[in-house]
Protein backbone atom coordinates (compact mmCIF):
# COMPACT_ATOMS: atom_id res chain seq x y z
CA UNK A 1 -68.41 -11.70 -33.83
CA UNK A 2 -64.82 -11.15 -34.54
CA UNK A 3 -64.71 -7.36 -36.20
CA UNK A 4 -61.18 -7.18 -38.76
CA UNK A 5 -60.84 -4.56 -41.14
CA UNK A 6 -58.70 -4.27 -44.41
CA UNK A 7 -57.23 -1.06 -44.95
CA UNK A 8 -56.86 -0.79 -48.30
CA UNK A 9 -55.56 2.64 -49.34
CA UNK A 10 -52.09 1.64 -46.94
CA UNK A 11 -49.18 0.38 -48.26
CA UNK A 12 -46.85 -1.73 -46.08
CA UNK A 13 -44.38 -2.49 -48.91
CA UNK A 14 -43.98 -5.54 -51.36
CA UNK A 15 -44.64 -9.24 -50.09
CA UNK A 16 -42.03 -10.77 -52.52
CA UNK A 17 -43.32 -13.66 -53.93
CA UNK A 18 -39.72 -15.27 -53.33
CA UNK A 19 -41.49 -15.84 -50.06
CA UNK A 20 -43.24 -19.08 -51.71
CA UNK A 21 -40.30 -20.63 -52.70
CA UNK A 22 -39.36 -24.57 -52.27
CA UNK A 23 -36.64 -26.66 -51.61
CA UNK A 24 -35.67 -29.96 -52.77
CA UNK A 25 -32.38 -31.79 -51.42
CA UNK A 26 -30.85 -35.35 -52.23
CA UNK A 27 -32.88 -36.50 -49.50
CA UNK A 28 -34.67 -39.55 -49.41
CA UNK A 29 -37.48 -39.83 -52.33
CA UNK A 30 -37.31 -36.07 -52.97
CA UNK A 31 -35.24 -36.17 -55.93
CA UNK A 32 -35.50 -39.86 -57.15
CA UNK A 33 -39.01 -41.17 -57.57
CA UNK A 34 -40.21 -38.00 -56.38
CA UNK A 35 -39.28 -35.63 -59.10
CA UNK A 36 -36.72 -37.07 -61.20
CA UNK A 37 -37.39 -40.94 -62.84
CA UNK A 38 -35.24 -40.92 -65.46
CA UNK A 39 -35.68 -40.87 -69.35
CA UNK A 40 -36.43 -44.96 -69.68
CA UNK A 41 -38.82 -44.98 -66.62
CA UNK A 42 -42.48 -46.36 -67.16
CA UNK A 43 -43.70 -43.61 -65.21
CA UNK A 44 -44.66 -40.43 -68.06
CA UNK A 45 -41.82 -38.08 -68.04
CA UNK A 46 -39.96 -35.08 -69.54
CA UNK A 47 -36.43 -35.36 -70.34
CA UNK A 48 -36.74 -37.43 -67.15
CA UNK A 49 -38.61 -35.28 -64.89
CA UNK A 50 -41.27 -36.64 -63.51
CA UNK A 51 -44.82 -35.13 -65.54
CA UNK A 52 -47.51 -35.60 -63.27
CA UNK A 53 -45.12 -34.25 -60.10
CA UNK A 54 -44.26 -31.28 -62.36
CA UNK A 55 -47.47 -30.50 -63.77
CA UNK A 56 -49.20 -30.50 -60.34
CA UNK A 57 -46.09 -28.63 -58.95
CA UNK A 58 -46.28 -25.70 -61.95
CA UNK A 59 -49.56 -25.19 -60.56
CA UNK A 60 -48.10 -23.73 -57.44
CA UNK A 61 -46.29 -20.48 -59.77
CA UNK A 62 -42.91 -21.66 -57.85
CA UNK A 63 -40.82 -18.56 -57.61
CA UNK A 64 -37.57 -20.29 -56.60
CA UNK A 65 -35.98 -23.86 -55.82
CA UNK A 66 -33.03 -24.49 -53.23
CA UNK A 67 -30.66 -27.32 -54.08
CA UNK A 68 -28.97 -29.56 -53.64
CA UNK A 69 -29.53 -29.27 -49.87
CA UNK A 70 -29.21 -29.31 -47.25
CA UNK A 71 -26.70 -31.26 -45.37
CA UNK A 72 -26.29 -33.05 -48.94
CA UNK A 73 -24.80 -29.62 -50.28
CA UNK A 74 -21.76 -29.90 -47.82
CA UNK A 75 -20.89 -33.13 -49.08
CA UNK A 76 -21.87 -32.53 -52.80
CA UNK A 77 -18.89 -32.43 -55.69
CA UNK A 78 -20.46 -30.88 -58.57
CA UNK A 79 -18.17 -32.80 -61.10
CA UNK A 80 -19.55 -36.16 -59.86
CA UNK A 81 -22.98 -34.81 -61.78
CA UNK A 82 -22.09 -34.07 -64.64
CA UNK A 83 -21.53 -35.68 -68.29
CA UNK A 84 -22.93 -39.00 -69.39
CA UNK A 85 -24.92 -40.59 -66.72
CA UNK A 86 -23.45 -43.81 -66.68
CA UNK A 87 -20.10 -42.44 -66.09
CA UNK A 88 -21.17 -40.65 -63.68
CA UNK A 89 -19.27 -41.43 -59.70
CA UNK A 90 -21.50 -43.05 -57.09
CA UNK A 91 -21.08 -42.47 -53.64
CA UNK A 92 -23.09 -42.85 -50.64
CA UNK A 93 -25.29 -40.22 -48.99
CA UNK A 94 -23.94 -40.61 -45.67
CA UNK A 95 -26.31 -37.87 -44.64
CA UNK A 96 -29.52 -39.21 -45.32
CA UNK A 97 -30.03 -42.69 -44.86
CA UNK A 98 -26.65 -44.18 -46.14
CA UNK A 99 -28.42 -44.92 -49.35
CA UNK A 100 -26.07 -45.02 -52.98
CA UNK A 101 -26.20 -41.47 -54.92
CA UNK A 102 -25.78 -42.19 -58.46
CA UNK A 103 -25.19 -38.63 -59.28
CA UNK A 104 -27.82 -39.08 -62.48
CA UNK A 105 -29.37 -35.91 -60.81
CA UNK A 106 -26.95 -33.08 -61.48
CA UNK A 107 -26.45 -29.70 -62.70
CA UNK A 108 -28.47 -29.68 -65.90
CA UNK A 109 -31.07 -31.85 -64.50
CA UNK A 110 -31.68 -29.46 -61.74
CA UNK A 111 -31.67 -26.43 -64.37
CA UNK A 112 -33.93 -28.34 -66.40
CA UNK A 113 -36.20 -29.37 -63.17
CA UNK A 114 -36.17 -25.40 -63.12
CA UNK A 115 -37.09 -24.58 -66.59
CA UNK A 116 -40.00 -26.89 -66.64
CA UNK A 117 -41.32 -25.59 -63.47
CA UNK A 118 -40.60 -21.41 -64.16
CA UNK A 119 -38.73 -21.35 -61.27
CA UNK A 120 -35.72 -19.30 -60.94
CA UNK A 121 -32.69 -21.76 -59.18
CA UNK A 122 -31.08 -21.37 -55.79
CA UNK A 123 -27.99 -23.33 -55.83
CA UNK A 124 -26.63 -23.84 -52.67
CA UNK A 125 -22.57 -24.39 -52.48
CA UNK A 126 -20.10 -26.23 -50.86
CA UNK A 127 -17.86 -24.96 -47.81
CA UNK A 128 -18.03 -27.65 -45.33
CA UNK A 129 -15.78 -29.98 -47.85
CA UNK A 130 -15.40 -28.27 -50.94
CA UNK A 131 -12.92 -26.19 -51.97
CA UNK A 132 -13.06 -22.14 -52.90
CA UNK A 133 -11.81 -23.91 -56.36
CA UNK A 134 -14.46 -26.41 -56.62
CA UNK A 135 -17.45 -23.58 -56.01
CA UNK A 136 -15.70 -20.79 -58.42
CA UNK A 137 -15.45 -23.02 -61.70
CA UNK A 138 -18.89 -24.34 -60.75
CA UNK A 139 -19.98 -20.46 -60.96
CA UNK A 140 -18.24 -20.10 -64.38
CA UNK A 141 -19.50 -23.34 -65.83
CA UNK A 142 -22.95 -22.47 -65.26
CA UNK A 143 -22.92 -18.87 -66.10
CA UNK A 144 -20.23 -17.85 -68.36
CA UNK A 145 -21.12 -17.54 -71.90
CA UNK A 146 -17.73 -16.97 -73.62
CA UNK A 147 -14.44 -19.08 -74.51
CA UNK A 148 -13.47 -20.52 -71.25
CA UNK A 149 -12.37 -24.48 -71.10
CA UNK A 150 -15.69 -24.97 -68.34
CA UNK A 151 -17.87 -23.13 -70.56
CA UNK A 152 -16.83 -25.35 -73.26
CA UNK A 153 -17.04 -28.65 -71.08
CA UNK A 154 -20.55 -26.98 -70.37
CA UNK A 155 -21.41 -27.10 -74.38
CA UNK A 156 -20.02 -30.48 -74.50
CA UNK A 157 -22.29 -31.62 -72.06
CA UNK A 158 -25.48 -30.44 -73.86
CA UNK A 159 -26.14 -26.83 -72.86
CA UNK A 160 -24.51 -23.95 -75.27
CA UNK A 161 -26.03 -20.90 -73.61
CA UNK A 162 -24.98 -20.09 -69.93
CA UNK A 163 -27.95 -20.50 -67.44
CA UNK A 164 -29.18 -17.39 -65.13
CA UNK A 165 -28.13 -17.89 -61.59
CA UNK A 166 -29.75 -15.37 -59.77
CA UNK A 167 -28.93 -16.90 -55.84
CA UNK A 168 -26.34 -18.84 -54.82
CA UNK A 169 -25.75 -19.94 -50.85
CA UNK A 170 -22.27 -20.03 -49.95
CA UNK A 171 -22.64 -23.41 -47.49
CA UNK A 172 -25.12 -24.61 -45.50
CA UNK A 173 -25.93 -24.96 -41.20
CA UNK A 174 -22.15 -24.78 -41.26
CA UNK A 175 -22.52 -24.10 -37.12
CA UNK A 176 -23.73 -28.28 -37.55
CA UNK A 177 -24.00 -30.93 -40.50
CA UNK A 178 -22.05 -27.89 -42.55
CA UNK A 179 -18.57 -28.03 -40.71
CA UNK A 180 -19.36 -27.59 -36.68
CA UNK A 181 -17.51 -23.92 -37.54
CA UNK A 182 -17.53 -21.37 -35.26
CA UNK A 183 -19.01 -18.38 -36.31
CA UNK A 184 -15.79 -16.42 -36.27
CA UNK A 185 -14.59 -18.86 -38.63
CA UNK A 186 -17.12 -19.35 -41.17
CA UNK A 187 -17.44 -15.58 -41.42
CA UNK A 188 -13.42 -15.62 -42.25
CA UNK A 189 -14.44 -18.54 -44.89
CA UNK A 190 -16.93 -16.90 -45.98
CA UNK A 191 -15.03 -13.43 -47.12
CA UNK A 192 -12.73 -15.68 -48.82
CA UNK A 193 -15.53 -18.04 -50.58
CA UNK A 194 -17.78 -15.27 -52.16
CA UNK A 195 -14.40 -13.41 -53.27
CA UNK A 196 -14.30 -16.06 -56.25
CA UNK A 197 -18.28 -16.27 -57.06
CA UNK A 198 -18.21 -14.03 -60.09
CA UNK A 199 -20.62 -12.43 -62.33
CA UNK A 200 -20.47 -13.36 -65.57
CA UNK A 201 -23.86 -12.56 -66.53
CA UNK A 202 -26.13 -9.49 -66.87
CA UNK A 203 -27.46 -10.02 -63.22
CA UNK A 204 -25.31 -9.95 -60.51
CA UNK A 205 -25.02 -13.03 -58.23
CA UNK A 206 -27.10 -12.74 -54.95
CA UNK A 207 -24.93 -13.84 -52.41
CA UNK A 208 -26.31 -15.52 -49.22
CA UNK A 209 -24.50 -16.59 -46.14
CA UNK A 210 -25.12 -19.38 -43.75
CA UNK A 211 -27.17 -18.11 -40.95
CA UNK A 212 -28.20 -18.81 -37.56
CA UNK A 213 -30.44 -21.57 -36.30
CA UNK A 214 -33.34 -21.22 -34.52
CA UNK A 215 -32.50 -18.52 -31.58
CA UNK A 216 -28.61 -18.27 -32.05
CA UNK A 217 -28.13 -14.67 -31.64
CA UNK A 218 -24.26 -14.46 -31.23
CA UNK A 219 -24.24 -16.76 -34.68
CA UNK A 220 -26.24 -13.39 -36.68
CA UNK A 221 -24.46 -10.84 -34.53
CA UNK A 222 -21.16 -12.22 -35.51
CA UNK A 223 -22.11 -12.35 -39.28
CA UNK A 224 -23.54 -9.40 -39.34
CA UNK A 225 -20.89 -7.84 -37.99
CA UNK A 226 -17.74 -9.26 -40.36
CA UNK A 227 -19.79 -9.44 -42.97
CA UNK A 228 -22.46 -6.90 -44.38
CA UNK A 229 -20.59 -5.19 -47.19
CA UNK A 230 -19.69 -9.12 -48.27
CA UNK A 231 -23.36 -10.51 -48.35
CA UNK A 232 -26.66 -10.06 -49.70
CA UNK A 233 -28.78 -12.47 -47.77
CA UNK A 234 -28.42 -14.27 -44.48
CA UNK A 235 -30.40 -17.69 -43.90
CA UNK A 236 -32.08 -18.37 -41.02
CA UNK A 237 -33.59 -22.67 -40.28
CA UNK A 238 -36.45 -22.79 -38.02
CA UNK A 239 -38.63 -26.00 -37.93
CA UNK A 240 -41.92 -26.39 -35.99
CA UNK A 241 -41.88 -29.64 -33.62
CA UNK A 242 -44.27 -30.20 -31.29
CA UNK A 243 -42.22 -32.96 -29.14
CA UNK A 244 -38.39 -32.89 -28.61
CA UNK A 245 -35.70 -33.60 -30.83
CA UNK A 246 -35.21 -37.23 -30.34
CA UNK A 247 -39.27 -37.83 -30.29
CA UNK A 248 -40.79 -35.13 -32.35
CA UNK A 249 -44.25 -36.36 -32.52
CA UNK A 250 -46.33 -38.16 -34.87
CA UNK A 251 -47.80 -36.27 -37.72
CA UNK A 252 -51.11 -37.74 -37.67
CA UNK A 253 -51.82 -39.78 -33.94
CA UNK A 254 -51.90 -36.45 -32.02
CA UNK A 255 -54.67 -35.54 -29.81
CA UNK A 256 -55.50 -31.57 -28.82
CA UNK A 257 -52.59 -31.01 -26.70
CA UNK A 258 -50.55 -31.91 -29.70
CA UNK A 259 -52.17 -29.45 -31.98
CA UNK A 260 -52.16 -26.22 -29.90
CA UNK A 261 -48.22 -26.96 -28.69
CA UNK A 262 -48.09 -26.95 -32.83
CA UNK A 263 -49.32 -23.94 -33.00
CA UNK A 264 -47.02 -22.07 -30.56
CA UNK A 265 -44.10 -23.44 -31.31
CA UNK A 266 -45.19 -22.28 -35.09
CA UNK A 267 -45.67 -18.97 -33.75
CA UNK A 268 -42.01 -18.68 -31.88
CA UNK A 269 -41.41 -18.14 -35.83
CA UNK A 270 -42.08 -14.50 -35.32
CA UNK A 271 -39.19 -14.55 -31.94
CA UNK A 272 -37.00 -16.13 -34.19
CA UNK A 273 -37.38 -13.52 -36.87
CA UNK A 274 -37.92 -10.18 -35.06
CA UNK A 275 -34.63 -10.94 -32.77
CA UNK A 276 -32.55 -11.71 -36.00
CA UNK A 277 -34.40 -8.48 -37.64
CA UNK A 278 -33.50 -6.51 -34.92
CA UNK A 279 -29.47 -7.58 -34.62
CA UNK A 280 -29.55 -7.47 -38.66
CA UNK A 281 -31.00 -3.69 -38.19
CA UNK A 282 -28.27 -2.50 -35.56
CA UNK A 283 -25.77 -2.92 -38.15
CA UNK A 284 -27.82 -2.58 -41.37
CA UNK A 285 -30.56 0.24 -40.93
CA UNK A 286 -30.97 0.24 -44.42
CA UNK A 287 -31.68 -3.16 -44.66
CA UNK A 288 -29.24 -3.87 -48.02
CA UNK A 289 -29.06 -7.55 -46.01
CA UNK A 290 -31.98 -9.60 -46.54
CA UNK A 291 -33.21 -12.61 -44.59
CA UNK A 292 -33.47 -15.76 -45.84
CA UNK A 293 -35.48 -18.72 -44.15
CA UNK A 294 -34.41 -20.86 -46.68
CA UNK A 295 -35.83 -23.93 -44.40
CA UNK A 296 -38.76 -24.10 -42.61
CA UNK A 297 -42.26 -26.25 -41.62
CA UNK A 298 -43.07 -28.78 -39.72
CA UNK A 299 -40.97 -31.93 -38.51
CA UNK A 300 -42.30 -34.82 -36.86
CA UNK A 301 -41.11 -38.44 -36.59
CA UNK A 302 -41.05 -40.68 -39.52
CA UNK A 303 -44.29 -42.41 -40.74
CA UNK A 304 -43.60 -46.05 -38.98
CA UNK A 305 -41.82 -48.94 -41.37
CA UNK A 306 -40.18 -46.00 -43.36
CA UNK A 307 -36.57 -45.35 -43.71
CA UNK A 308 -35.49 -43.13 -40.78
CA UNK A 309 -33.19 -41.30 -43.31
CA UNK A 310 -35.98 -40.48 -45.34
CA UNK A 311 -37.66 -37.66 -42.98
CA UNK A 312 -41.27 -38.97 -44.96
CA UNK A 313 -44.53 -37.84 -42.66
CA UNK A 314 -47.95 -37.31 -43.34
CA UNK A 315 -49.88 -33.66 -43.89
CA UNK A 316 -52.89 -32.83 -41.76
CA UNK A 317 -54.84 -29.67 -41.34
CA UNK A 318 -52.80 -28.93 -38.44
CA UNK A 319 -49.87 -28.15 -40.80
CA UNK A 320 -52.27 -26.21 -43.20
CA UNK A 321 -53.08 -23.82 -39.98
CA UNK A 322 -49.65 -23.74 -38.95
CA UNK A 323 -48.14 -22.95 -42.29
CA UNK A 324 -50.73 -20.30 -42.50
CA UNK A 325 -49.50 -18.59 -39.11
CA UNK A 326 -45.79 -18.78 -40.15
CA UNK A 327 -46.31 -17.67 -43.99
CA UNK A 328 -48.48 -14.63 -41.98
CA UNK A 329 -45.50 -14.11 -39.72
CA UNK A 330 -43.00 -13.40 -43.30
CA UNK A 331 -45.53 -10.92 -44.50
CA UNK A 332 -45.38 -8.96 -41.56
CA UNK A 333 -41.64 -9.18 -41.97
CA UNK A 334 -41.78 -8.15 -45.23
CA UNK A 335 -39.60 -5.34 -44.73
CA UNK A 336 -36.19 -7.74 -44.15
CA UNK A 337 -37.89 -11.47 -45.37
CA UNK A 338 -37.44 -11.88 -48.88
CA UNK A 339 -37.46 -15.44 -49.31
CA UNK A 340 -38.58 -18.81 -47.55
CA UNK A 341 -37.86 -22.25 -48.40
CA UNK A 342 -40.24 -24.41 -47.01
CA UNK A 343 -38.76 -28.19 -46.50
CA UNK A 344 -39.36 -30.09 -48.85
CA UNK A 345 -41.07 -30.38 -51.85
CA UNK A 346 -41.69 -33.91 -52.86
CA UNK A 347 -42.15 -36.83 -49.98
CA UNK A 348 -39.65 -34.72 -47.10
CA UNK A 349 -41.24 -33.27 -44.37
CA UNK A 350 -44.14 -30.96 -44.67
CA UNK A 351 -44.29 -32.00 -48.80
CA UNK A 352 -46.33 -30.54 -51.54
CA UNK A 353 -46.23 -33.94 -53.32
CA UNK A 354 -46.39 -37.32 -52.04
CA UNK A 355 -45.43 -40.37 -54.21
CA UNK A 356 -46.05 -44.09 -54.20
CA UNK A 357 -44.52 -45.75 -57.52
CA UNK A 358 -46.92 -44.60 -60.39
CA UNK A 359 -49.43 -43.13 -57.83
CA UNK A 360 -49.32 -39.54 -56.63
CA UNK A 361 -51.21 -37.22 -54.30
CA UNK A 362 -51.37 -33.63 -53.34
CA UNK A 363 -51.42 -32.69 -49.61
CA UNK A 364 -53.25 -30.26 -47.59
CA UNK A 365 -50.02 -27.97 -47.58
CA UNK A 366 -50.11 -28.33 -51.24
CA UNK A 367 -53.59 -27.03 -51.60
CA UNK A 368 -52.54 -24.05 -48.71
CA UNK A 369 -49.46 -22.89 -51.22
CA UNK A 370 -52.29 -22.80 -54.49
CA UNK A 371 -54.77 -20.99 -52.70
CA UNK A 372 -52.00 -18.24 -51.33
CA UNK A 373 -50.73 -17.44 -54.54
CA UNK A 374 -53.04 -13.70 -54.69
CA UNK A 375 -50.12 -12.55 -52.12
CA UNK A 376 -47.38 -13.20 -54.27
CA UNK A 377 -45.41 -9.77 -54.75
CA UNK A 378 -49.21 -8.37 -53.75
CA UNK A 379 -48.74 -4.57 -52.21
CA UNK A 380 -49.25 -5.36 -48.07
CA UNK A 381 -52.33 -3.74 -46.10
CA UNK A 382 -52.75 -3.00 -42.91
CA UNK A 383 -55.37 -4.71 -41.22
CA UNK A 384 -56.53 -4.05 -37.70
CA UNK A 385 -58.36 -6.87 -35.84
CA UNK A 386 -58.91 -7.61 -32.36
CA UNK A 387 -58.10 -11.57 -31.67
CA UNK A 388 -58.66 -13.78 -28.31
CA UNK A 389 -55.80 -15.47 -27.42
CA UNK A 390 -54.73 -18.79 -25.50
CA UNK A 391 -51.11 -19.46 -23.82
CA UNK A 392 -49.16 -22.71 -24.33
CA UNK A 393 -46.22 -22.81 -23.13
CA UNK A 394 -45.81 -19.53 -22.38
CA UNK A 395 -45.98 -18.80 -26.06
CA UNK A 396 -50.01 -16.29 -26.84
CA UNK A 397 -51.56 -17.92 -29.76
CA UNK A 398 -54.15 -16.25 -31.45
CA UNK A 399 -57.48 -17.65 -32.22
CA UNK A 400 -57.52 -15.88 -35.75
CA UNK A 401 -54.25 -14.73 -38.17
CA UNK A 402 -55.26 -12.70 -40.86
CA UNK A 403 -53.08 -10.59 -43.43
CA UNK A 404 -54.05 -8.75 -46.95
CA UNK A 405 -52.77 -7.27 -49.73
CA UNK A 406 -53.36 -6.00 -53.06
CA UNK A 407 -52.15 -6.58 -56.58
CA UNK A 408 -53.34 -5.84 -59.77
CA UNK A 409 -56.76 -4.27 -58.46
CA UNK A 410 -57.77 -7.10 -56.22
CA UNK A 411 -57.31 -7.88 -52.64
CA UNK A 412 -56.26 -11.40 -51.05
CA UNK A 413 -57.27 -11.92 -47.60
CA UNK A 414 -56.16 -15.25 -45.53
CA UNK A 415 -57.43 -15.72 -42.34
CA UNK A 416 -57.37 -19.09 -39.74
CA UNK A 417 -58.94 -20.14 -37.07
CA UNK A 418 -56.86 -22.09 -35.03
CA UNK A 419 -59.01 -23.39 -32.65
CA UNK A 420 -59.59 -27.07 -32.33
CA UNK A 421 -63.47 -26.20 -31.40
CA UNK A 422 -64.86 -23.38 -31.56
CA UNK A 423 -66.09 -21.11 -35.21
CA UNK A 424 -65.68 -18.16 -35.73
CA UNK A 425 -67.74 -15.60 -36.82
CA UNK A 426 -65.44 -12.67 -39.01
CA UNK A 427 -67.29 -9.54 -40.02
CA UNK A 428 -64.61 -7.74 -42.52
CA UNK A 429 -64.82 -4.10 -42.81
CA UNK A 430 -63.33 -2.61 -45.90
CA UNK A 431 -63.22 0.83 -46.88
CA UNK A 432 -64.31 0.54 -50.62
CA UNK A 433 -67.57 -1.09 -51.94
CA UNK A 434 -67.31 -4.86 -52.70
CA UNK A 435 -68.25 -6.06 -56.00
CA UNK A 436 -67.39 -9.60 -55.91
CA UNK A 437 -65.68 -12.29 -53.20
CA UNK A 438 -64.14 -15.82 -54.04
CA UNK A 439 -63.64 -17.41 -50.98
CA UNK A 440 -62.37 -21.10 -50.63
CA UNK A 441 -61.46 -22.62 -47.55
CA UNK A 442 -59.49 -25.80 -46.18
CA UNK A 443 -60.91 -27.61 -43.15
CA UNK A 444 -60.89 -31.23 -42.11
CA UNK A 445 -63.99 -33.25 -40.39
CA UNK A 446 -60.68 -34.39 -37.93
CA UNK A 447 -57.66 -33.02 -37.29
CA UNK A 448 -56.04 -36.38 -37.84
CA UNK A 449 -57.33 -36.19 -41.21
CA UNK A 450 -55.27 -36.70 -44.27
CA UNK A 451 -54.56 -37.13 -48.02
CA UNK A 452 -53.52 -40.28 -49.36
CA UNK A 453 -53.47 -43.00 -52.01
CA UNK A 454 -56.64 -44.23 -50.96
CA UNK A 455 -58.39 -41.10 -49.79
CA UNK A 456 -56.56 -38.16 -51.75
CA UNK A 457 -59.46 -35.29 -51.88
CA UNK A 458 -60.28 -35.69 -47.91
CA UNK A 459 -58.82 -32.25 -47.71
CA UNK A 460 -59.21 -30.27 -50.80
CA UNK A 461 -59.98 -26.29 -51.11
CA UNK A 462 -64.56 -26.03 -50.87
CA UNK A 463 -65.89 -22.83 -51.04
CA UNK A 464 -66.80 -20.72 -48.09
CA UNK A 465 -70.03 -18.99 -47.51
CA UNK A 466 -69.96 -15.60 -47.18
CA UNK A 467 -72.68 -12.80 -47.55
CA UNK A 468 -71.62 -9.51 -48.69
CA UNK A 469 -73.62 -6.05 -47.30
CA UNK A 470 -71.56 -2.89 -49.46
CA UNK A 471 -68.22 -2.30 -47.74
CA UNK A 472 -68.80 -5.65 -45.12
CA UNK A 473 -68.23 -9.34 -45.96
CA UNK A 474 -69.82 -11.94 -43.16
CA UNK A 475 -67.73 -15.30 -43.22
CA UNK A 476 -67.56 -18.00 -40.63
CA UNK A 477 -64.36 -20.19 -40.13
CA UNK A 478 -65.05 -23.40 -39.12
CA UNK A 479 -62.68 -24.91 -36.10
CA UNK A 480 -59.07 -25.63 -37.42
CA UNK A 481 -59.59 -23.98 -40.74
CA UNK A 482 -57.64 -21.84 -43.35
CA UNK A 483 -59.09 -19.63 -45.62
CA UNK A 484 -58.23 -17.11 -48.19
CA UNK A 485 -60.60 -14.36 -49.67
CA UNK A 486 -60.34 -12.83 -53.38
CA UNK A 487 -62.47 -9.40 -52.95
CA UNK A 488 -62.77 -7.54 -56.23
């Protein structure tokens, strides 16, 4: 019997609920087919966005959406989307496939994508080719509400009222696809680049720079130093792949070596994040600077006879479990992680959403992301548990991952068991009486097992069993299994 108990008169400060954000780039069937279809498509729509995608997506209480990349954002002109569609430039996404961008997806499609979802935008701008021009007028034309010639092309174009642009990325993995920079100079761009994003609404502009990947110390230290009084956020790209970078693994014909190498190289999430912490403290004790992983899941090879541009894969429980351990990992970081993207939201990566013409389905992640929502801006708890562990690759995984927290009088509690074999029995100790428990789970007869077209509820949330004695709640996780608690 593992023992874990909830604390729940501590308070280990806000998980923000920025934490659950999304991010959709110009990317394969992300955008087209996958969220947007366009005004005369068969396929039921708003204004063009896709209405079953949207619905099912609004579901999820998105906090925030990253566009329009990505590597795409580097190479994006915001002009080119803009004004009557068919006029619109083409060009051709070099980045992603080498497929023709029509530009019919642009700035007041993704603000509209926004409004119909309640999420608040994150645009993300363009150093690596644009011009300190090119990304200030785009600030005023979305944003300023008075007499200005780009405010007026703005009203001319459909939208009278400025939109609220809360977060705004100045460039993106400019140390590769953004520019190959140095961090010496992007920091130097950088000062000059933000100089000229200006508020002209109520709410200042949050103002994030390009961060490090992965373990790239000298790229934070760098930024951090040269640039703390200039920046609000610093991103931070970590992806979970279980092979190498030329053969990352397939993301369902994986056996158990597969899945526990999954796990720990989910878990180097927390290296990755305490070492960047822990430069960001040495020049920010006071932690004004947030950190941003604005991308982040897994990434395995393409599903076979798919466009290698496309990045589409499959969903699993593995990457339920493994989201679970990395989404744990933020809320103990909750003091310097504000917000996570994870990549990407409709048919990229570790999806939400997966599309086939007219047909959709939801995956396993998708179901992880509903069932998490209780945590969103929830009050953090300490909770004290006692886990085995294994060792892959150096890397101490352990069995269970559990956090809590609190909001509006009731507590969330996600635990998983990420053990390909073995149950485990959790007795929860609280120090309050329990009056009532929701508990719904996600678990998979295989760990090969997947939604899809054919089979889309072969991983759906089912409740879990639990028995409840005064203060103690008796639950046990099945092998390879996520679940979250709602104790009232």
């Amino acid at each position: 019997m593992n023992k874990l108990k909830i604390k729940t008169n501590t308070d280990k400060g806000k998980i923000s609920r920025y934490i659950y954000g999304q991010f959709a780039e110009h990317l394969g069937r992300c955008i087209y087919e996958g969220l947007y279809v366009g005004e005369e498509s068969d396929i039921k729509n708003v204004n063009g966005m896709r209405s079953d995608v949207v619905n099912a997506l609004k579901e999820l209480d998105i906090p925030v959406l990253r566009w329009p990349g990505g590597c795409f954002a580097d190479d994006y002109h915001w002009r080119d989307g803009i004004g009557e569609r068919d006029k619109r430039p083409y060009m051709v996404n070099t980045n992603w496939g080498g497929v023709v961008e029509n530009n019919h997806f642009g700035t007041h499609e993704f603000f509209e994508l926004c409004d119909q979802l309640g999420a608040e935008p994150y645009i993300c701008g363009n150093v690596g080719s644009g011009s300190v021009k090119e990304m200030r007028d785009w600030v005023e034309y979305m944003t300023f509400g008075g007499d200005s010639p780009l405010a007026n092309e703005r009203r001319a174009n459909g939208r009278e009222e400025p939109w609220k642009l809360k977060w705004f990325g100045v460039g993106n993995e400019n140390w590769g696809c953004g520019g190959n920079m140095r961090p010496e100079y992007y920091s130097d761009l950088y000062r000059r680049y933000q100089t000229f994003i200006r508020n002209y609404g109520d709410e200042p502009i949050f103002k994030i720079a390009g961060g490090p990947d992965k373990f790239d110390y000298n790229w934070s230290e760098t930024l951090m130093r040269e640039l703390t009084q200039f920046m609000d956020g610093m991103s931070l790209h970590y992806y979970t792949i279980p092979g190498t970078w030329e053969n990352k693994g397939d993301s369902i014909d994986f056996d158990e070596r597969d899945w526990y190498v999954t796990m720990a190289r989910a878990m180097r999430m927390e290296e990755a994040v305490a070492n960047h912490a822990a430069v960001m403290d040495r020049y920010d004790p006071q932690k004004n600077v947030a950190l941003i992983v604005d991308e982040w899941g897994t990434w395995y090879d393409v599903m076979p006879g798919t466009n290698p541009g496309f990045l589409y894969q499959q969903n699993t429980i593995r990457d339920v479990v493994s989201a679970m351990l990395t989404l744990h990992i933020f809320h103990k970081h909750n003091d310097r992680v504000l917000m996570a993207n994870i990549a990407q939201m409709v048919n990229v990566l570790q999806a939400m959403v997966l599309t086939e013409g007219e047909k959709m389905v939801l995956t396993p992640t998708y179901y992880l992301f509903k069932l998490m929502k209780g945590h969103m801006d929830g009050q953090r708890l300490e909770v004290e548990y006692n886990s085995e562990e294994y060792e892959v690759e150096g890397i101490k995984v352990p069995k269970l991952s559990a956090s809590a927290s609190r909001r509006n009088g009731e507590i969330t509690l996600s635990v998983c068991n990420t053990s390909c074999n073995e149950p485990a029995r959790l007795d929860i100790d609280l120090d309050m009486t329990v009056n009532a428990v929701d508990a719904q789970m996600l678990a998979a007869d295989n760990m090969n097992d997947y939604n899809d077209f054919d089979e889309p509820d072969k991983i759906v949330p089912k409740e879990l069993e639990c028995s409840v004695n005064g203060q103690n709640i008796s639950v046990t996780l099945p092998p390879m299994s996520a679940a979250v608690l709602s104790i009232k």
